[in-house]
Protein backbone atom coordinates (compact mmCIF):
# COMPACT_ATOMS: atom_id res chain seq x y z
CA UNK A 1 40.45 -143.43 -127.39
CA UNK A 2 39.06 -141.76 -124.03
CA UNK A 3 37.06 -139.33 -123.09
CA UNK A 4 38.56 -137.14 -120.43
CA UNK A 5 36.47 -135.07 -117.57
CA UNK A 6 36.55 -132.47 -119.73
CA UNK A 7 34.63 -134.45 -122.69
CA UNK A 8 37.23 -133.58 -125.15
CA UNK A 9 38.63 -136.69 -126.93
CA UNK A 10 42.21 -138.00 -125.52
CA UNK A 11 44.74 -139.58 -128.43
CA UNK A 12 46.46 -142.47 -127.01
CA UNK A 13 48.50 -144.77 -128.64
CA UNK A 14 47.84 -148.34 -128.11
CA UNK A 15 49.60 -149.23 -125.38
CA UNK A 16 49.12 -145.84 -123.51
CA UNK A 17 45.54 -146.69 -123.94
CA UNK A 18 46.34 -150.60 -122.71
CA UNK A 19 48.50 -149.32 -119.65
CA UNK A 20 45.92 -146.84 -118.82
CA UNK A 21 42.99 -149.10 -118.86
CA UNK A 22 45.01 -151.79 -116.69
CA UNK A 23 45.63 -148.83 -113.65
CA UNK A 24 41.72 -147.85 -113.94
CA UNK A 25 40.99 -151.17 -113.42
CA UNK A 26 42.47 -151.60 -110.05
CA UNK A 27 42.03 -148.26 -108.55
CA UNK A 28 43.62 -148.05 -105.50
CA UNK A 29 46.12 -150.71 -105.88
CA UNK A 30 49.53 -150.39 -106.68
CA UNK A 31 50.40 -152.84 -109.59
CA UNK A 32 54.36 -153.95 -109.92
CA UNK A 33 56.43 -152.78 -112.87
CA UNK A 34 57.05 -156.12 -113.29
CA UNK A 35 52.90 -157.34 -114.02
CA UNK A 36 53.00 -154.29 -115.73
CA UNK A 37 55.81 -155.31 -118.54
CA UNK A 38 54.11 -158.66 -118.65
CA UNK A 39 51.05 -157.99 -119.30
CA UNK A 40 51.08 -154.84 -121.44
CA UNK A 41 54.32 -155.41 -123.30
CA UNK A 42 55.15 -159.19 -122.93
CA UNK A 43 57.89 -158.90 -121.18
CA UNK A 44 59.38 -162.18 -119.46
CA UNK A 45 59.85 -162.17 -115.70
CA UNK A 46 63.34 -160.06 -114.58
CA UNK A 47 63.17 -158.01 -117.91
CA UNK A 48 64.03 -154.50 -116.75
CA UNK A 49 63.98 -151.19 -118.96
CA UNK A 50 62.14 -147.82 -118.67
CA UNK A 51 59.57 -148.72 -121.44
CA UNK A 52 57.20 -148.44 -118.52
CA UNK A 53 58.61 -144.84 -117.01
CA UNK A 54 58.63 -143.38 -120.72
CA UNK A 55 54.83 -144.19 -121.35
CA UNK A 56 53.63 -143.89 -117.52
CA UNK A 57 55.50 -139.95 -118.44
CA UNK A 58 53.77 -139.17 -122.01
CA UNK A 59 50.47 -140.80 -120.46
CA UNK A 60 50.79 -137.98 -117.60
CA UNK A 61 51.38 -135.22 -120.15
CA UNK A 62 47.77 -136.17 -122.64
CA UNK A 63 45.79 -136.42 -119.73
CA UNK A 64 44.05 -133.42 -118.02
CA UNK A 65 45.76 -132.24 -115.02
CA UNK A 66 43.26 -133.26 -112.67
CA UNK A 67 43.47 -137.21 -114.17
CA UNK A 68 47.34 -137.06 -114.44
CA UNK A 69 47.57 -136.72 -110.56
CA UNK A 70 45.36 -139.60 -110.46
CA UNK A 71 48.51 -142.15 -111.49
CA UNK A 72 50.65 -142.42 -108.83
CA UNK A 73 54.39 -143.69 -108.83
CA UNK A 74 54.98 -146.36 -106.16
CA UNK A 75 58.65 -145.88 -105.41
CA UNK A 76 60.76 -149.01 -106.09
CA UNK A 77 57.40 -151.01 -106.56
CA UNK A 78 55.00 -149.67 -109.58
CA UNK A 79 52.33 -147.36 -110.20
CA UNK A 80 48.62 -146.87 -109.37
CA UNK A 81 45.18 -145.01 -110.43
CA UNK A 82 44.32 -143.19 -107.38
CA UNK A 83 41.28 -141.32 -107.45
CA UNK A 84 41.49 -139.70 -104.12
């Protein structure tokens, strides 16, 4: 669980809560779909699905507007936690 700007307590499942803890790690860095699917889900290397999009979407929607613009999509490379 997280606590967003707004002090009110976020629900996140366990890998919502994984994937968003890996982009707030790195902010301001892009990191690939690909280390993505490794290292939250396990995935081997040239696995592709939109396990990533799907969560990366509901993540966007629990967060407060002002942290959902925060994640940004990467086209054709992965996402980031952008705080400017």
């Amino acid at each position: 669980m997280f606590e967003t700007t707004s002090e009110s307590a976020l629900h996140l499942t366990r890998l919502e809560s994984a994937l968003l803890e890996r982009l707030r790690q790195s902010p301001g860095r892009c990191l690939s779909r690909q280390f993505l699917l490794e290292t939250i889900w396990g995935y081997r290397e040239g696995v592709q699905s939109r396990t990533l999009d799907v969560h990366i979407r509901r993540l966007r929607a629990k967060l407060a507007p002002q942290e959902s613009t925060r994640i940004k999509t990467i086209f054709r490379d992965g996402y980031g936690w952008y705080t400017e």
